[in-house]
Each structure stands twice: as C-alpha cells, then as structure tokens.
N, C-alpha and C. Protein backbone atom coordinates (compact mmCIF):
# COMPACT_ATOMS: atom_id res chain seq x y z
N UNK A 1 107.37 116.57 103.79
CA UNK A 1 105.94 116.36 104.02
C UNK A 1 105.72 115.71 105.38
N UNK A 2 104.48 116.40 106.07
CA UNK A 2 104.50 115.77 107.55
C UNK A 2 102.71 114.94 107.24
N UNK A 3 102.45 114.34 108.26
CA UNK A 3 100.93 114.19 108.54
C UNK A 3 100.99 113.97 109.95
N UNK A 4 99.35 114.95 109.90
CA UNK A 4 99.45 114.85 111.45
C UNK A 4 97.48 115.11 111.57
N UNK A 5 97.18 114.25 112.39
CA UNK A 5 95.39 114.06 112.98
C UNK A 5 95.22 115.14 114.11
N UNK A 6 94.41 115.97 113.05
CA UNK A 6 93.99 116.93 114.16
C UNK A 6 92.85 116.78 114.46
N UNK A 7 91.92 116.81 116.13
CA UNK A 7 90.89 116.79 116.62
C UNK A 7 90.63 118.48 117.25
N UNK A 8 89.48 118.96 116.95
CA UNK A 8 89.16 120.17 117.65
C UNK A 8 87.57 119.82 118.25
N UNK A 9 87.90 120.66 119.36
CA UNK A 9 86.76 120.62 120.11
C UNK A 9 86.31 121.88 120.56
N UNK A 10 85.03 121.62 120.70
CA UNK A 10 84.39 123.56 120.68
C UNK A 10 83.03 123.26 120.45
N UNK A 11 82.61 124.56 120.05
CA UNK A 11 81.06 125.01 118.82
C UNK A 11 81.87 124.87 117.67
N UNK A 12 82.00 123.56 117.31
CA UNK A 12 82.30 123.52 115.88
C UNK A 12 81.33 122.96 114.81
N UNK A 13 80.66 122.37 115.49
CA UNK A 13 79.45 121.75 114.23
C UNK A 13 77.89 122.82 113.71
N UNK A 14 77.96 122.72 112.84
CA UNK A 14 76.72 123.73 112.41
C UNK A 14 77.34 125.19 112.19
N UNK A 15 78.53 125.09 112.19
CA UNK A 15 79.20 126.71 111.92
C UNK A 15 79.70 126.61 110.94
N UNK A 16 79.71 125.72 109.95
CA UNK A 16 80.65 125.67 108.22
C UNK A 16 82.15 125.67 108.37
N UNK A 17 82.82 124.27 109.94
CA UNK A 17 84.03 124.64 110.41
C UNK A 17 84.35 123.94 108.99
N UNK A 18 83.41 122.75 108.84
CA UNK A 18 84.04 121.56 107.36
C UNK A 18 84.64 122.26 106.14
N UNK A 19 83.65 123.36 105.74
CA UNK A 19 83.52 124.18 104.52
C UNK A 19 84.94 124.64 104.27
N UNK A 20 84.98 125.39 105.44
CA UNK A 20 85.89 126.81 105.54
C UNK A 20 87.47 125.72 106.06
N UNK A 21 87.64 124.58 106.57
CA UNK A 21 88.88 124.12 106.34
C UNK A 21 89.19 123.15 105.51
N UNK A 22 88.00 122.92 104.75
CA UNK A 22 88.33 122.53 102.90
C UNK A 22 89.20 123.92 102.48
N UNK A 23 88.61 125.33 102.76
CA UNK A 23 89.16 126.51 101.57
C UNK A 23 90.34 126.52 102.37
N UNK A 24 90.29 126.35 103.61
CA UNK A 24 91.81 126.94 104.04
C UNK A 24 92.61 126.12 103.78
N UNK A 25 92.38 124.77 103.60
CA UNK A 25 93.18 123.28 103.67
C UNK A 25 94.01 123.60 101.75
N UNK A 26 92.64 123.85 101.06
CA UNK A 26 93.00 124.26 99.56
C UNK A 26 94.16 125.61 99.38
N UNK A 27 93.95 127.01 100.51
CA UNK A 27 94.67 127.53 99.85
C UNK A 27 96.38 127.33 100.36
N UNK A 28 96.24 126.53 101.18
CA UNK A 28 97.81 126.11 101.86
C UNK A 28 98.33 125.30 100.98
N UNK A 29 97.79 124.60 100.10
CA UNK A 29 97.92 123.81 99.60
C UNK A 29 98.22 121.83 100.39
N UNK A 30 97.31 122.06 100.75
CA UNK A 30 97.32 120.91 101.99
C UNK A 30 96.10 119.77 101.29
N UNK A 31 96.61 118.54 102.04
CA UNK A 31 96.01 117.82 101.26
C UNK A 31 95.18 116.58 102.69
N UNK A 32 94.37 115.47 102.45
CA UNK A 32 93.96 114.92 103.54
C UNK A 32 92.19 115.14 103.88
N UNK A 33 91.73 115.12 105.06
CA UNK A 33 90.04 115.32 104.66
C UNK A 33 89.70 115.77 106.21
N UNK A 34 88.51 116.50 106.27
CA UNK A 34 87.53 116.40 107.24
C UNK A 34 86.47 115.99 107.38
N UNK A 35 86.15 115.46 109.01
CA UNK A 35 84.71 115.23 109.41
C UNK A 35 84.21 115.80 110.61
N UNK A 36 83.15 115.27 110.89
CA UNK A 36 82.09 115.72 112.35
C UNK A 36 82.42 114.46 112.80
N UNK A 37 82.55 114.47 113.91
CA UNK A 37 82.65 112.97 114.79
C UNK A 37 81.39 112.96 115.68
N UNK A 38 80.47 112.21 116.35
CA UNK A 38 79.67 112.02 117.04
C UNK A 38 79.66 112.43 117.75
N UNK A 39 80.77 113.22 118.41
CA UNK A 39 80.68 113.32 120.06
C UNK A 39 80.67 115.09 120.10
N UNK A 40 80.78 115.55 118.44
CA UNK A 40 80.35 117.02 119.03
C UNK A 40 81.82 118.03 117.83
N UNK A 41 83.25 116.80 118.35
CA UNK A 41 84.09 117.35 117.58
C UNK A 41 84.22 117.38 116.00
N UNK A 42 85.39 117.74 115.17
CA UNK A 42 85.82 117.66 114.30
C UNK A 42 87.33 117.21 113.96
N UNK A 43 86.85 116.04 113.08
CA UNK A 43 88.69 115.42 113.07
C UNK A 43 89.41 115.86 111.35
N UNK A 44 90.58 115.84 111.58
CA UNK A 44 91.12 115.88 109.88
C UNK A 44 92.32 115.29 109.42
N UNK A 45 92.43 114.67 109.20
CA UNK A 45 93.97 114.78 108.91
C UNK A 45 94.61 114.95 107.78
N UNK A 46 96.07 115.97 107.92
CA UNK A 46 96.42 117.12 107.09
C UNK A 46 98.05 116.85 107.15
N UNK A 47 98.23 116.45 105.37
CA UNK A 47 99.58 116.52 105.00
C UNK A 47 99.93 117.40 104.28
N UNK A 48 101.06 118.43 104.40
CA UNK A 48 101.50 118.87 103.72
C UNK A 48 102.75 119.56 104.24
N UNK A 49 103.65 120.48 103.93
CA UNK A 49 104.67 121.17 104.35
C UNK A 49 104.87 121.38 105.65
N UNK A 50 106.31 121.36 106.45
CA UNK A 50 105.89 122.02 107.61
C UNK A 50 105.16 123.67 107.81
N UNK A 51 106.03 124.60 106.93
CA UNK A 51 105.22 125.83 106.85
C UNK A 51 103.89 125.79 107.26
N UNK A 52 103.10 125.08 106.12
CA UNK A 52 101.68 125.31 105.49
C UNK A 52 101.03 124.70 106.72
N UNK A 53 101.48 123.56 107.15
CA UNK A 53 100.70 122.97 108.18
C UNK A 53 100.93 123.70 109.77
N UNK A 54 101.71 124.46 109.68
CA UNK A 54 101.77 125.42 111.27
C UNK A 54 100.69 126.10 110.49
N UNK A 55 100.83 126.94 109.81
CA UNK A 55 99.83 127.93 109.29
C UNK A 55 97.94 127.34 109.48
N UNK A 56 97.99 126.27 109.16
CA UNK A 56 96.92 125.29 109.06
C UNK A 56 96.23 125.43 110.49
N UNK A 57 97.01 124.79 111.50
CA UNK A 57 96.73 124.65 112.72
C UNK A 57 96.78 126.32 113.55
N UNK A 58 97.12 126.57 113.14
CA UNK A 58 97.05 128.73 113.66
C UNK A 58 95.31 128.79 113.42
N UNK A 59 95.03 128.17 112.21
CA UNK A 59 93.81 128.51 111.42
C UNK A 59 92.68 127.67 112.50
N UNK A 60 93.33 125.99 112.91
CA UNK A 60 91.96 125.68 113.45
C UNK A 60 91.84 125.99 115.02
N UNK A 61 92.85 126.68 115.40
CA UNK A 61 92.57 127.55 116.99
C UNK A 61 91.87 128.76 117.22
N UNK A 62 91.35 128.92 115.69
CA UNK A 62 90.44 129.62 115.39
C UNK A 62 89.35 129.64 114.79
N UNK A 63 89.13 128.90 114.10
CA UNK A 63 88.04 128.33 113.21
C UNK A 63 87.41 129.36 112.13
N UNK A 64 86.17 129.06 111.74
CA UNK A 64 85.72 130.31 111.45
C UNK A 64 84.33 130.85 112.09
N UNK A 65 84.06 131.95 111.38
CA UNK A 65 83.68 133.13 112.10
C UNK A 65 82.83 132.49 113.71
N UNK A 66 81.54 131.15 113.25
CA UNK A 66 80.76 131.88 114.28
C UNK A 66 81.33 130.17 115.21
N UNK A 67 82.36 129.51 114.99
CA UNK A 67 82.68 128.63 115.61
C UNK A 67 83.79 129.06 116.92
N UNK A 68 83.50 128.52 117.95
CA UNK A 68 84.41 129.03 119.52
C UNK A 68 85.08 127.78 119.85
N UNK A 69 86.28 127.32 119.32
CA UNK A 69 87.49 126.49 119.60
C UNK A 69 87.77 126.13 121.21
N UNK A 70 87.15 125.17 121.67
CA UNK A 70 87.88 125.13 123.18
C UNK A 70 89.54 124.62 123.33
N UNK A 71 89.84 123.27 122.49
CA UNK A 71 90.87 122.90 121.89
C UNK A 71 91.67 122.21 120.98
N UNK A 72 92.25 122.09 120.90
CA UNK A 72 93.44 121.13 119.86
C UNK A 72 94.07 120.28 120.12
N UNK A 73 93.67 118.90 119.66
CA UNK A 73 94.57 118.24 120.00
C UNK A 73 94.95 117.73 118.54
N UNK A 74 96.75 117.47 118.81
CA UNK A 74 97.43 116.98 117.54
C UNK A 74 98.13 115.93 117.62
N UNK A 75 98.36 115.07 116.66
CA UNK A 75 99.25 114.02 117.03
C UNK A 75 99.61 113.97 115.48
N UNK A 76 101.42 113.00 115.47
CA UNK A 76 102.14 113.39 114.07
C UNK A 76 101.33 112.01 113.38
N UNK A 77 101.74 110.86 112.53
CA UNK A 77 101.24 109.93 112.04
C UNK A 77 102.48 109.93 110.77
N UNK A 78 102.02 108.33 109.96
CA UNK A 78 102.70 108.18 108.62
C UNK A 78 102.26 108.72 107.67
N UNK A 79 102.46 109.34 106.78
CA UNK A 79 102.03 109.64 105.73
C UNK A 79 101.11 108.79 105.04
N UNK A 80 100.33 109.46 104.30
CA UNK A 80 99.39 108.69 103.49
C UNK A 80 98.96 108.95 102.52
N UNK A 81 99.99 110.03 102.21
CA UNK A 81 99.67 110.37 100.28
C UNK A 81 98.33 110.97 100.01
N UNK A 82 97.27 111.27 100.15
CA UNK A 82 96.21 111.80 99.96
C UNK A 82 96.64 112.62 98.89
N UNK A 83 95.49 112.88 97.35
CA UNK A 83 95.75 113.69 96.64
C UNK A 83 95.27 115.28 96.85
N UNK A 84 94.05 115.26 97.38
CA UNK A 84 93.41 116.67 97.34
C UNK A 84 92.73 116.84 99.12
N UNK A 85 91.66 117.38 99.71
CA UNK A 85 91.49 117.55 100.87
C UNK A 85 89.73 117.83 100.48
N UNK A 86 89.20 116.96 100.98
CA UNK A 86 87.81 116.16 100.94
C UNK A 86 87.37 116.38 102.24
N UNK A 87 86.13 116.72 102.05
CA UNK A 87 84.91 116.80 102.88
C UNK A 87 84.18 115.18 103.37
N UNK A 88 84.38 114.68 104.51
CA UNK A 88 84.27 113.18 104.37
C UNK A 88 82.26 113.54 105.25
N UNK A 89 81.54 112.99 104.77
CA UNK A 89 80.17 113.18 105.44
C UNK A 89 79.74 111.72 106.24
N UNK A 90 79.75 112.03 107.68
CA UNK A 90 80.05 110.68 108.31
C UNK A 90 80.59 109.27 107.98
C-alpha cells in the first residue's frame, strides 16, 4: 500500500472532476478523499496498490469529459489507513 497527495490543476472545477474520481477512486479500489481548493485546483489523497494507483493517476491527467488538466503534481506521504474514498465539500 502506497499514499500519495495528488494536486491537479486545469478546468477542473464545475466539470464533476469530484464525482467522477469518487467512481474511478471506487472502481480501483482506492481509498482516501477529494476536494476543490480555493485557488481553482483539486487535491486528493489516494491509498491503495501500486497497480491501481498508476492507473489512478493515468486517470487524473485526464480527468473527465469536459475538464482540461494543465497538471499534476504528486508527492508520496505516510499512510493513513482511510477506509473508503469521500467527497470532502470544503
């Protein structure tokens, strides 16, 4: 199990980036939460497998449909056990 804080920056707010990496976060089986940060981005942080979590991050260099990713930034961290992957609202 890894954890690692991902920040993306883009057109990510108002495009359902939160929604859609709850389902993707769920079907990886990944665990941890997202938010909107003030300044425009979106932060999360996401434990689970190495597999699942490359797969994860493939996913937010893309976002979904009507969101345009400028970039990614990642950094690793300690674990923190999180049970499920939550939608955090400011």
């Amino acid at each position: 199990m890894k954890h690692l804080n991902i920040t993306v920056f883009g057109k990510v707010q108002g495009v359902y980036f939160r929604a859609a990496t709850k389902a993707v976060a769920n079907q990886l089986r990944i665990v941890g939460f997202v938010k909107n940060l003030p300044d425009g981005s979106v932060y999360m942080e996401a434990e689970g497998e190495s597999f699942e979590l490359e797969n994860f991050i493939e996913w937010c260099h893309e976002g979904p449909e009507h969101a345009v990713v400028e970039k990614v930034e990642i950094n690793s961290s300690e674990l923190k056990n999180y049970r499920n992957f939550e939608i955090l609202k400011r």
